[in-house]
C-alpha atoms as a PDB file:
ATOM      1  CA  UNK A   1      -6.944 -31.120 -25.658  1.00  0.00           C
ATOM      2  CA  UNK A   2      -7.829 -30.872 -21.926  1.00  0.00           C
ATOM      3  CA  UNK A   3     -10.501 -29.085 -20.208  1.00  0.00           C
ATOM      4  CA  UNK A   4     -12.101 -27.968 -17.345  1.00  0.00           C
ATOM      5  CA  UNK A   5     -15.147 -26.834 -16.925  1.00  0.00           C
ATOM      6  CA  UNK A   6     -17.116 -25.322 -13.522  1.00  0.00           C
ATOM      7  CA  UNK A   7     -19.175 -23.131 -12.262  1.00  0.00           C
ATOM      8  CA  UNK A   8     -16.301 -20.885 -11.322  1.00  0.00           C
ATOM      9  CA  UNK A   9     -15.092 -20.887 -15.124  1.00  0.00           C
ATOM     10  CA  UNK A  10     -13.811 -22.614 -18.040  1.00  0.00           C
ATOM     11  CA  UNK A  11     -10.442 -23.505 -18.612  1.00  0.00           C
ATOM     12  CA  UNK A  12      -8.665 -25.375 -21.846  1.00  0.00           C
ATOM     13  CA  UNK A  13      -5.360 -26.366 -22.792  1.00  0.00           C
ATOM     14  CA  UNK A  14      -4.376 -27.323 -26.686  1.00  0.00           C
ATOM     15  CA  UNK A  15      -0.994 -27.356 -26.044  1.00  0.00           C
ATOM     16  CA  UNK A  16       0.062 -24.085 -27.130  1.00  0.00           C
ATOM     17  CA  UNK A  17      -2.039 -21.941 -24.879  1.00  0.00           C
ATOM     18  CA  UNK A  18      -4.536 -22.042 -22.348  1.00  0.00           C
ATOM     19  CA  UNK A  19      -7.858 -20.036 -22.829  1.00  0.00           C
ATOM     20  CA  UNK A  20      -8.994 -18.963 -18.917  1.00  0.00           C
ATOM     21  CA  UNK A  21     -13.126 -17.947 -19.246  1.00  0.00           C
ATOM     22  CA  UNK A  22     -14.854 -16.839 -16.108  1.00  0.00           C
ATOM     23  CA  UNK A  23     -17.859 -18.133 -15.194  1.00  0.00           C
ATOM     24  CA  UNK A  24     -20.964 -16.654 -14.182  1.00  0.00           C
ATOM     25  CA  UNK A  25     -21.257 -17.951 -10.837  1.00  0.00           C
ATOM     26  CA  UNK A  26     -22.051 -15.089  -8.320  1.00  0.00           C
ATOM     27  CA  UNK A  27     -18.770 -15.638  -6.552  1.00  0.00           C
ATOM     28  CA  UNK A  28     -16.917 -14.857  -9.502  1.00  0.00           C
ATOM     29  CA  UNK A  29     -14.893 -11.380  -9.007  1.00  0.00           C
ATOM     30  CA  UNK A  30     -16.042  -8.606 -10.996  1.00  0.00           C
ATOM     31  CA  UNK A  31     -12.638  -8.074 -12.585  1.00  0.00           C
ATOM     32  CA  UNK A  32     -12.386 -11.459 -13.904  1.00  0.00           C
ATOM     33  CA  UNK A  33     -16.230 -10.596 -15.880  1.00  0.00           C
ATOM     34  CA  UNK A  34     -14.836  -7.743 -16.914  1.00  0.00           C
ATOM     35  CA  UNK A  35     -11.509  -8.799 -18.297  1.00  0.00           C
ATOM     36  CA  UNK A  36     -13.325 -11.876 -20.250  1.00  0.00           C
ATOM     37  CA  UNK A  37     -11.933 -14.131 -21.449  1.00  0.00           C
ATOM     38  CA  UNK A  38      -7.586 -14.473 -21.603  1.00  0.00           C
ATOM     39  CA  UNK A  39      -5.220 -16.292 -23.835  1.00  0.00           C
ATOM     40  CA  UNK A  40      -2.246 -17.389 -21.913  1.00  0.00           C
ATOM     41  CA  UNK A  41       0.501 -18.779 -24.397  1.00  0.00           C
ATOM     42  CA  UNK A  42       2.446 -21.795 -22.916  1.00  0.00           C
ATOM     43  CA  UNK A  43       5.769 -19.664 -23.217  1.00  0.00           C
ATOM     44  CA  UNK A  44       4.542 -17.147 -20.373  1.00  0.00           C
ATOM     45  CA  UNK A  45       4.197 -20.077 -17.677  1.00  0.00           C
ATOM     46  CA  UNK A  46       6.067 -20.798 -15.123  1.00  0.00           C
ATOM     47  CA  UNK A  47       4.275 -23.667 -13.767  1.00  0.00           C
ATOM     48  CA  UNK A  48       0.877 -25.067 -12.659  1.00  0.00           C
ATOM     49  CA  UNK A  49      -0.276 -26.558  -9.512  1.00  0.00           C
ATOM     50  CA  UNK A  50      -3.616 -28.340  -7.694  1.00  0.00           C
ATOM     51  CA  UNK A  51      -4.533 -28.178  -4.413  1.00  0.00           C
ATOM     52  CA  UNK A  52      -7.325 -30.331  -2.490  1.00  0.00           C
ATOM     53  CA  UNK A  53      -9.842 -29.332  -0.107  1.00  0.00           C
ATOM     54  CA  UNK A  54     -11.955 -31.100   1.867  1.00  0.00           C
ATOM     55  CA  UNK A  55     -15.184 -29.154  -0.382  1.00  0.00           C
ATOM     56  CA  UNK A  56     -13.574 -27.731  -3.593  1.00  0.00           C
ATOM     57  CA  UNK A  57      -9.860 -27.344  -4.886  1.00  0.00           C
ATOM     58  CA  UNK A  58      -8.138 -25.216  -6.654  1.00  0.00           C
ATOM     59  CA  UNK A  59      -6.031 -24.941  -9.972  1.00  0.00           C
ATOM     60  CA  UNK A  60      -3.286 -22.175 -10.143  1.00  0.00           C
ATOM     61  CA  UNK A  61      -1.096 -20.712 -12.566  1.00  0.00           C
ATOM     62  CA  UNK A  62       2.115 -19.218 -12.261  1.00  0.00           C
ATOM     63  CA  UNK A  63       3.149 -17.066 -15.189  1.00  0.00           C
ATOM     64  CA  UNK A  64       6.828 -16.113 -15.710  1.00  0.00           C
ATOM     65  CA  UNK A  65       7.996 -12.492 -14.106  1.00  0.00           C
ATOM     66  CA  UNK A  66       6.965  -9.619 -16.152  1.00  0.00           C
ATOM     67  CA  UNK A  67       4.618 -11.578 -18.510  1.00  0.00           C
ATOM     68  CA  UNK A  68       1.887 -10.340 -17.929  1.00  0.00           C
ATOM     69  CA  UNK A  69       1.058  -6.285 -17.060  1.00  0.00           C
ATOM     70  CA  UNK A  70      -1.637  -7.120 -15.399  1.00  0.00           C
ATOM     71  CA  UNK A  71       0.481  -8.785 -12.481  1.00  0.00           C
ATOM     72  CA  UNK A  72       2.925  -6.031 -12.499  1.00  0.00           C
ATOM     73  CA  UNK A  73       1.229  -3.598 -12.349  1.00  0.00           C
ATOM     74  CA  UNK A  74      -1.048  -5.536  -9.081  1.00  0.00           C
ATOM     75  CA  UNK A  75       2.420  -7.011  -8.158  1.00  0.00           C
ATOM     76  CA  UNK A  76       0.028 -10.232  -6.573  1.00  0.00           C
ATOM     77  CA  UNK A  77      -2.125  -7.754  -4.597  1.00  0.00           C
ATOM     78  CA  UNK A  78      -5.828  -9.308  -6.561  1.00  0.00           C
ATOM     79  CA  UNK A  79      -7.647 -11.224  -4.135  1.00  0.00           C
ATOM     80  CA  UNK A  80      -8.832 -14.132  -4.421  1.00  0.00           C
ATOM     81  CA  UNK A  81     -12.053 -13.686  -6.511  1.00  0.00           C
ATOM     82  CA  UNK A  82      -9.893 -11.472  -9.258  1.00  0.00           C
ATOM     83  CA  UNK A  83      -7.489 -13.469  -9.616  1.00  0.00           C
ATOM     84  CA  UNK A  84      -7.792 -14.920 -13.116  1.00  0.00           C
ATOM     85  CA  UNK A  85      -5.041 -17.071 -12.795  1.00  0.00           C
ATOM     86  CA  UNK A  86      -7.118 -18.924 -10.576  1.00  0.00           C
ATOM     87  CA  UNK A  87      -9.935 -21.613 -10.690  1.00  0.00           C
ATOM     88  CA  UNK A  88     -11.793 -23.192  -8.000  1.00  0.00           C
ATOM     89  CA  UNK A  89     -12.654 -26.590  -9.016  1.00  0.00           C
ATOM     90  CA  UNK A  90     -15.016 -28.864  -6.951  1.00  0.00           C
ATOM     91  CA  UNK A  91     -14.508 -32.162  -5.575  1.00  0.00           C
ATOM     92  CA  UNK A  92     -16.233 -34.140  -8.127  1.00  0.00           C
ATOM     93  CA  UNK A  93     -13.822 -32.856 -10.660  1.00  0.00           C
ATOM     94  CA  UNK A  94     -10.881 -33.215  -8.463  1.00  0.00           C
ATOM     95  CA  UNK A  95      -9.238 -36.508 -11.168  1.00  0.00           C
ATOM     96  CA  UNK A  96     -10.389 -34.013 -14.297  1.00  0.00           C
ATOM     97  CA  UNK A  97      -8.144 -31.475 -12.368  1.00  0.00           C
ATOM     98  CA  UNK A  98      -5.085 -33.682 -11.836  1.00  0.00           C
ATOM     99  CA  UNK A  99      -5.209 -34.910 -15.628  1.00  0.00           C
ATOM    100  CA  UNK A 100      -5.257 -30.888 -16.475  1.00  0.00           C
ATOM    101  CA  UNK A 101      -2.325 -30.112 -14.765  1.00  0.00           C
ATOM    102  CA  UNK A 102      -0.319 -33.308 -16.042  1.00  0.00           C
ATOM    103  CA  UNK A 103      -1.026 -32.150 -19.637  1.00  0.00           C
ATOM    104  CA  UNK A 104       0.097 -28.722 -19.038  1.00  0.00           C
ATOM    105  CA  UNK A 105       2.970 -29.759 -17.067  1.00  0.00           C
ATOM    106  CA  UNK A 106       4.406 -32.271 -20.041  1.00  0.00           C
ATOM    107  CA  UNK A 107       4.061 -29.801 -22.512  1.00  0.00           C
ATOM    108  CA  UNK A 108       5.955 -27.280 -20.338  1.00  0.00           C
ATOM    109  CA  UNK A 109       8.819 -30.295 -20.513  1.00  0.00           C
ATOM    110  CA  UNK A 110       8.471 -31.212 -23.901  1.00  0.00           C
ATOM    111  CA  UNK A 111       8.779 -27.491 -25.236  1.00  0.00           C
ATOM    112  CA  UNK A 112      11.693 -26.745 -22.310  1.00  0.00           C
ATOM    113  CA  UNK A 113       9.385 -23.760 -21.263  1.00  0.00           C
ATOM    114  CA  UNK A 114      12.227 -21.879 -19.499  1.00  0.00           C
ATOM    115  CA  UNK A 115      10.861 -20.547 -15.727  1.00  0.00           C
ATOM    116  CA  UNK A 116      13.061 -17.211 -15.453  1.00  0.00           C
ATOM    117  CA  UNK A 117      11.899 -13.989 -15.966  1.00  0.00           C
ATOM    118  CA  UNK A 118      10.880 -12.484 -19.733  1.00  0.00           C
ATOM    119  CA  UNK A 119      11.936  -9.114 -21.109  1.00  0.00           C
ATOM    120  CA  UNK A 120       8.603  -8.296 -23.003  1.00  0.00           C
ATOM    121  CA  UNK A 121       5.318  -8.885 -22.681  1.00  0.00           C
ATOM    122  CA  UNK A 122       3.982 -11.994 -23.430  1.00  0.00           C
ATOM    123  CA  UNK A 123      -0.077 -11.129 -23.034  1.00  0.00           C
ATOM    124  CA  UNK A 124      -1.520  -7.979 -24.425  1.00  0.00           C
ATOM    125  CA  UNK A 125      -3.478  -6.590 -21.769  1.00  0.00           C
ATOM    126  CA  UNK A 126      -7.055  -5.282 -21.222  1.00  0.00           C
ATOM    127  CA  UNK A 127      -7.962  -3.894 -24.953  1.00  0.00           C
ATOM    128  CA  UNK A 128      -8.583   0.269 -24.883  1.00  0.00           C
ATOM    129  CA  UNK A 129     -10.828   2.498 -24.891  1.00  0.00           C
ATOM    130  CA  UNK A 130     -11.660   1.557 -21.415  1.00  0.00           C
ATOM    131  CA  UNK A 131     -13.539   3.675 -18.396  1.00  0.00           C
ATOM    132  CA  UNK A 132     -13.265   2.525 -14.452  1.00  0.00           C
ATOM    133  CA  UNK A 133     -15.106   4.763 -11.747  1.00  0.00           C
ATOM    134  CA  UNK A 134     -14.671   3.539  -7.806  1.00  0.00           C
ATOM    135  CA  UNK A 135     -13.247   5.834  -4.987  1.00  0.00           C
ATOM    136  CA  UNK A 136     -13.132   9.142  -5.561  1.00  0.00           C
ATOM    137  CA  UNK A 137     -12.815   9.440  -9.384  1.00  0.00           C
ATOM    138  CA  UNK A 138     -13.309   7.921 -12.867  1.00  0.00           C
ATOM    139  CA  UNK A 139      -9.816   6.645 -14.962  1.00  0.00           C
ATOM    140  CA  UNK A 140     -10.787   6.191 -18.707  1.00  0.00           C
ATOM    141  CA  UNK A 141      -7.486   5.489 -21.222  1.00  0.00           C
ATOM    142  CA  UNK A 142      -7.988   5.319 -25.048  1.00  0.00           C
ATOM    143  CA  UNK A 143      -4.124   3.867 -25.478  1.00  0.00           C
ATOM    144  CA  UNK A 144      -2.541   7.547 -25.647  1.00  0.00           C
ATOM    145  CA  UNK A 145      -3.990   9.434 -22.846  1.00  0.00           C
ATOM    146  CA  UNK A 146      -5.201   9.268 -18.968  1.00  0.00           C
ATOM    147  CA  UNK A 147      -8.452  10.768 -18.206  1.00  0.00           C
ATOM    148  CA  UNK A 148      -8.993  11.588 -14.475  1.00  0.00           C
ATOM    149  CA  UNK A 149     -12.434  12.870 -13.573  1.00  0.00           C
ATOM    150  CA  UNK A 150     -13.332  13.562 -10.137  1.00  0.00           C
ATOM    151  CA  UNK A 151     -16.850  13.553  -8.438  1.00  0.00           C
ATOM    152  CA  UNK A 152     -18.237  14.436  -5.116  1.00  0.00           C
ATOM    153  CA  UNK A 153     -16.481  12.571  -2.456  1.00  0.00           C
ATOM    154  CA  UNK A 154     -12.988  14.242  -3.707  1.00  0.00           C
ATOM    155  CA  UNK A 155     -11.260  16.177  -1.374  1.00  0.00           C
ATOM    156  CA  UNK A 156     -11.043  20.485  -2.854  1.00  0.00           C
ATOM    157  CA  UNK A 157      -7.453  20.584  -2.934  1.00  0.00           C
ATOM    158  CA  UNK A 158      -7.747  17.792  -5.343  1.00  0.00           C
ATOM    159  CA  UNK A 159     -10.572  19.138  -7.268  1.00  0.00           C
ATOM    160  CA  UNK A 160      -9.987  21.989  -8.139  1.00  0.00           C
ATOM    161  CA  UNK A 161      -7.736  22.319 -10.811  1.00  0.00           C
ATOM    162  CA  UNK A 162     -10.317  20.318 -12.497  1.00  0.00           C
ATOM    163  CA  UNK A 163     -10.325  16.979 -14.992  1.00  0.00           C
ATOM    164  CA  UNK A 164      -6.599  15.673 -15.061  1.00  0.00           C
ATOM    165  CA  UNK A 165      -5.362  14.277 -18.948  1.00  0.00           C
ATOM    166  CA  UNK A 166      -1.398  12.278 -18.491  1.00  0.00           C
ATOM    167  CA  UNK A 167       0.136  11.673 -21.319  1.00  0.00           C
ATOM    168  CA  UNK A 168       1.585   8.180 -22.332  1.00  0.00           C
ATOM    169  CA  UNK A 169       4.661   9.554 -22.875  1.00  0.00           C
ATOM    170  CA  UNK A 170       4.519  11.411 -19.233  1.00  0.00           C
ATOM    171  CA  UNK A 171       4.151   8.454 -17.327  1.00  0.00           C
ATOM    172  CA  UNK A 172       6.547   6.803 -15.836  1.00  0.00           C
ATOM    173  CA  UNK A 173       5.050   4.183 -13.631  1.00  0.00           C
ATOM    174  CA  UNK A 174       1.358   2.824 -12.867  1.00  0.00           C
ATOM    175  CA  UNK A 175       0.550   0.885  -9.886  1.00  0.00           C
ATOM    176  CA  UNK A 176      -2.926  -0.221  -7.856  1.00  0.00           C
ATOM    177  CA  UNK A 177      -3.175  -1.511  -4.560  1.00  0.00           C
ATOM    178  CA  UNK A 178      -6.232  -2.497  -2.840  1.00  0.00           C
ATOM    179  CA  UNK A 179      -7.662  -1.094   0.515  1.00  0.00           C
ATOM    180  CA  UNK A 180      -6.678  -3.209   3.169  1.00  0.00           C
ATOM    181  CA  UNK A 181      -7.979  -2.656   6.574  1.00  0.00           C
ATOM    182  CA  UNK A 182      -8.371   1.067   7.650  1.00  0.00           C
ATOM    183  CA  UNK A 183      -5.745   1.434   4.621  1.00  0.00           C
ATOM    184  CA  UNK A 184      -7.725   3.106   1.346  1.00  0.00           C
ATOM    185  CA  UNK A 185      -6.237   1.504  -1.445  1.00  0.00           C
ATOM    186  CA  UNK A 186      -5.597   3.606  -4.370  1.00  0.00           C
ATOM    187  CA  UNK A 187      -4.742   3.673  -8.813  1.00  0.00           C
ATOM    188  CA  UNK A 188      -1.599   6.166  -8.916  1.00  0.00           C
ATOM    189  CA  UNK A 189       0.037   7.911 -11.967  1.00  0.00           C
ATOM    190  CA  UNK A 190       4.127   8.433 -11.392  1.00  0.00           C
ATOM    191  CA  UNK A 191       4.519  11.412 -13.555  1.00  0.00           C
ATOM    192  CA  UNK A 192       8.056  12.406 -15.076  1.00  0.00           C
ATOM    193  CA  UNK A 193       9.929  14.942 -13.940  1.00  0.00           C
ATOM    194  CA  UNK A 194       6.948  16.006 -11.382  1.00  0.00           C
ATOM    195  CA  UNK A 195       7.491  13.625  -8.071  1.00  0.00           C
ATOM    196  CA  UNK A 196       5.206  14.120  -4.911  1.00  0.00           C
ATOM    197  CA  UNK A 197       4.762  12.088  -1.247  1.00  0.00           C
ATOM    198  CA  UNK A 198       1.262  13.248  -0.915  1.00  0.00           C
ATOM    199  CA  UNK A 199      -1.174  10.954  -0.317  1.00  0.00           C
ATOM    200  CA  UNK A 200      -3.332   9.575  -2.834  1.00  0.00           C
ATOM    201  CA  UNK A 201      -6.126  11.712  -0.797  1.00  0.00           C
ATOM    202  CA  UNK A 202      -4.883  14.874  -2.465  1.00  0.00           C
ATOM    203  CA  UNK A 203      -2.599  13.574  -4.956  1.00  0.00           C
ATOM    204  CA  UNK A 204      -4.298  14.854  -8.267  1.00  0.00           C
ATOM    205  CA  UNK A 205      -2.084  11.917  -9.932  1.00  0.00           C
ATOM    206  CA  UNK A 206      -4.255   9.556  -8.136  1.00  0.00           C
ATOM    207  CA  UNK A 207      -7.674   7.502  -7.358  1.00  0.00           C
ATOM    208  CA  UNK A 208      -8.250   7.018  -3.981  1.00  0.00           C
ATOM    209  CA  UNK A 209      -9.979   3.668  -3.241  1.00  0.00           C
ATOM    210  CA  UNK A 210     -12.344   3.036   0.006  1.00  0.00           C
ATOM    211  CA  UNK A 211     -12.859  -1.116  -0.619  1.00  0.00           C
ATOM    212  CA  UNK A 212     -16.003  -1.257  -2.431  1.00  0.00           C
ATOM    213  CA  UNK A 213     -16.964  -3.432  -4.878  1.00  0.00           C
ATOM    214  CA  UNK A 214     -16.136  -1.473  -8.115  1.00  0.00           C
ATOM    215  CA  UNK A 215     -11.794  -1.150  -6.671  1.00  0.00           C
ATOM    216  CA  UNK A 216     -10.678  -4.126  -8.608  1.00  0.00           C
ATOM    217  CA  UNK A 217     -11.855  -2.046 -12.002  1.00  0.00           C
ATOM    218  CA  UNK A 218      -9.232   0.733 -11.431  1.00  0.00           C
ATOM    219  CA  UNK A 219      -6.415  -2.584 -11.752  1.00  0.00           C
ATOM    220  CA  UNK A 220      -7.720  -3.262 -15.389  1.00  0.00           C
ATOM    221  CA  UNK A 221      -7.006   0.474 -16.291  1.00  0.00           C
ATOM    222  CA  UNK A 222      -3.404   0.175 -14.737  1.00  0.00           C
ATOM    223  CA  UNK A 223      -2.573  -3.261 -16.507  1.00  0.00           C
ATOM    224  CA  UNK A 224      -3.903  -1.573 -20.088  1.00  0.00           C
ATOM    225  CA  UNK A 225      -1.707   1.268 -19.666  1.00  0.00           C
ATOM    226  CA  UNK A 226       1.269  -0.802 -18.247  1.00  0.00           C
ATOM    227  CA  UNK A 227       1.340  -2.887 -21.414  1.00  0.00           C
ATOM    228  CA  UNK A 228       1.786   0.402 -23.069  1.00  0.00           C
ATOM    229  CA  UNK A 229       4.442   2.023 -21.006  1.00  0.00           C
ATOM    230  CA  UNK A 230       8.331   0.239 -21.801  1.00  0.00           C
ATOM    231  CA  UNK A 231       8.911  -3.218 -19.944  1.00  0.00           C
ATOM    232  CA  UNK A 232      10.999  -2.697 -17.239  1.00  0.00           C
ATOM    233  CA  UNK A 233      13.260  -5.454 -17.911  1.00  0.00           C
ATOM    234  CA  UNK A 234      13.760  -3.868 -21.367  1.00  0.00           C
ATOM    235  CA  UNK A 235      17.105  -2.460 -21.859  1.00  0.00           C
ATOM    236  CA  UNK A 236      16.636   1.395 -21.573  1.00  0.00           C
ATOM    237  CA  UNK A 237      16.765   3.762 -24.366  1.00  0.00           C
ATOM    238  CA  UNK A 238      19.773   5.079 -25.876  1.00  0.00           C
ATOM    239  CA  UNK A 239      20.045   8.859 -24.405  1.00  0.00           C
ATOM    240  CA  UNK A 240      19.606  11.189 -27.156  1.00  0.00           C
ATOM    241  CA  UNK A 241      22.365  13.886 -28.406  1.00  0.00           C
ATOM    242  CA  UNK A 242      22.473  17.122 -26.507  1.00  0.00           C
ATOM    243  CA  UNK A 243      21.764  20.005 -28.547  1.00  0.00           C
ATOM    244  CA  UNK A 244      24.752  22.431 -29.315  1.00  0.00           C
ATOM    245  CA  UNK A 245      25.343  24.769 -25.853  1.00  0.00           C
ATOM    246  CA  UNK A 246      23.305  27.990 -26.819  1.00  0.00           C
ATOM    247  CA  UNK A 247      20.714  26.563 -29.161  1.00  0.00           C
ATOM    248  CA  UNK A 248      17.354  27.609 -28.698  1.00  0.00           C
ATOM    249  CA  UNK A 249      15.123  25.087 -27.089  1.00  0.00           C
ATOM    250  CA  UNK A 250      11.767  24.337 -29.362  1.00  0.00           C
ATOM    251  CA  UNK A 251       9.257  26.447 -28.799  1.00  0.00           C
ATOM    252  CA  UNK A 252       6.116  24.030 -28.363  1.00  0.00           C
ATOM    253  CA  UNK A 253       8.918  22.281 -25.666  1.00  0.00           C
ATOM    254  CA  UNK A 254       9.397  25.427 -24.004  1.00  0.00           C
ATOM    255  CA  UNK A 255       5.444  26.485 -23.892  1.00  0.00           C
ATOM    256  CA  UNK A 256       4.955  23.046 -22.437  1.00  0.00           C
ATOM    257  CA  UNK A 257       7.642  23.648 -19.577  1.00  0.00           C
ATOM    258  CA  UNK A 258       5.820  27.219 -18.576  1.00  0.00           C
ATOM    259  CA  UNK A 259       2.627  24.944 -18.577  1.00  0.00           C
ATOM    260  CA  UNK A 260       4.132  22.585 -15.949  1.00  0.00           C
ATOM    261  CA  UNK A 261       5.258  25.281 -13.865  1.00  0.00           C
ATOM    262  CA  UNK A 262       1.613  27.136 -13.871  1.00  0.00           C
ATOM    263  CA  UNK A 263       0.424  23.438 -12.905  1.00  0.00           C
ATOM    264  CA  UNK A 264       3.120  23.258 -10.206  1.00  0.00           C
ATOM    265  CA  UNK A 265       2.085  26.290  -8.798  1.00  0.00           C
ATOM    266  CA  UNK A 266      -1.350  25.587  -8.990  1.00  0.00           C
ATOM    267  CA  UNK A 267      -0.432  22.313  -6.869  1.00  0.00           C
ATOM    268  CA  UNK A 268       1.517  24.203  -4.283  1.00  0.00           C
ATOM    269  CA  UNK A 269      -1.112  26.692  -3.722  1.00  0.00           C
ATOM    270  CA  UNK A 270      -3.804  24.277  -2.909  1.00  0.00           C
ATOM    271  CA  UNK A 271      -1.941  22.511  -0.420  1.00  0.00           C
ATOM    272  CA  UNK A 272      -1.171  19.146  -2.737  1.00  0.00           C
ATOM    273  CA  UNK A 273       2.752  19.785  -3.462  1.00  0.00           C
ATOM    274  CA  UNK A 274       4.197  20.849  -0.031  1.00  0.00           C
ATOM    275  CA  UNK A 275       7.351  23.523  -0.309  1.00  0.00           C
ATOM    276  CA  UNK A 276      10.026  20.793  -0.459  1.00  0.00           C
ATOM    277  CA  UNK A 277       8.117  18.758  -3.260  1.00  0.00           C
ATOM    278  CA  UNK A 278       7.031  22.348  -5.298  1.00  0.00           C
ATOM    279  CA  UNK A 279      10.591  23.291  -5.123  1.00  0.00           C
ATOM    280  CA  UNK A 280      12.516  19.956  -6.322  1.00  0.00           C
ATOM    281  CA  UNK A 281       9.563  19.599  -8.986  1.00  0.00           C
ATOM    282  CA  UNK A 282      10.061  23.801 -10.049  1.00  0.00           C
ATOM    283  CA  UNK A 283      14.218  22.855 -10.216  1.00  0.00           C
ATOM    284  CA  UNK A 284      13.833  19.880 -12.568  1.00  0.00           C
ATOM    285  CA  UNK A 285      11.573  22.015 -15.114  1.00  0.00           C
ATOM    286  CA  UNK A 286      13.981  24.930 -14.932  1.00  0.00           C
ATOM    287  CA  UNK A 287      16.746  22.534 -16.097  1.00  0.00           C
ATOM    288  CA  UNK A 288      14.764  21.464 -19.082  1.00  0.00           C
ATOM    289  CA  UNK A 289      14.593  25.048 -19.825  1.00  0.00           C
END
């Protein structure tokens, strides 16, 4: 077994998997506390590298594409603190480093640990029910359904249709990007069969996020639901039969269609859907019906 352990965090190797524990050094990230403590199987690496400073080094893992949802659904946007797939080692420790890496690295040759990209998941992701609040909102998911509460600092248009539930089964596509700069960063929803440009400002789809310290929470909500939503490398689904022309739609499908075109409307009204976006979004709905 190797091991290495600093103030930055804990990290061991049996030769199956590697256990990554944060520390509780002040400089650790807040979404590496939060996430805990991760199980990374030998099968989802790619490699594993060590680099020297002249003060402290620092170990990194590379996991294969699409292992993990938490990457994907970041697509390497975490900073340096959050990043849990990094470990800042200091220079007394730089030989205990070296001999980690070697061990990993062997067993990566001895099992013939492919490096290409995986069709499935390979770690779980951040365990549900879990609650985030930064920016202009609060995301909670409970593994079925999004919860978007807004508070104070939300803009009206956005507001006021109220607290926004997504179904699992309605999204199509999670992503969270950091602010950077004078750019606010933002957790964003792509809903089927409802697309919109607007900014995450008034997109009721979305969190906006101003860079404060609480952002990197909102990733931990998109990498829970991502490991919930199909892989994208995953072959898709076969398409379902077409019902016989002339047969009567269902009528809990057709009440939820008139509910998504009250919503639309809603949207447009307030400013959020602009005429072009209302009237591709009212088309697609109509064809359902």
């Amino acid at each position: 077994m190797a091991e290495i352990i600093q103030r930055d965090g804990t990290w061991s190797f049996d030769g199956d998997a590697l256990r990554l524990t944060p520390g509780r050094d002040k400089n650790v990230g807040l979404l590496r506390k939060a996430l805990g403590e991760l199980v990374v199987p030998l099968g989802a690496l790619a490699g594993v590298s060590f680099e020297q400073g002249r003060r402290s080094g620092r170990l990194r893992l590379r996991l294969r594409s699409g292992a993990d949802p938490l990457l994907h659904a970041t697509a390497g946007r975490l900073a340096e603190p959050h990043d849990p797939y990094q470990l800042v080692v200091e220079s007394d420790r730089y030989g205990v480093a070296e001999y980690f890496v070697d061990e990993v690295r062997n067993a990566l040759l001895l099992d013939q640990v492919p490096t290409d990209p995986v069709s499935e998941y390979l770690l779980p992701g951040p365990a549900v029910p879990l609650s985030a609040a930064a920016g202009d909102g609060v995301a909670s998911f409970d593994g079925e359904q999004v919860r978007l509460e807004w508070n104070w600092k939300t803009e009206d248009a956005k507001s006021a249709a109220g607290t926004r539930l997504l179904s699992l089964a309605d999204i199509a596509a999670v992503e969270w990007h950091p602010a950077v700069g004078l750019e606010n960063g933002y957790l964003r929803f792509t809903v089927r069969n409802a697309p919109t440009k607007a900014p995450p400002k008034y997109d009721p789809n979305s969190v906006e996020l101003w860079g404060f310290k609480k952002d990197p929470l909102m990733a931990m909500v998109a990498a829970a639901v991502q490991a919930r939503l199909p892989h994208p490398a995953a072959a898709p689904a076969p398409v379902a039969a077409l019902p016989a022309q002339g047969a009567p739609a269902a009528a809990d499908d057709h009440d939820a269609l008139l509910r998504r075109l009250r919503e639309l409307g809603d949207l447009h009204r307030t400013g959020v859907l602009t005429d072009e976006e209302f009237t591709l979004a009212k088309q697609a709905v109509l064809k359902r019906m």
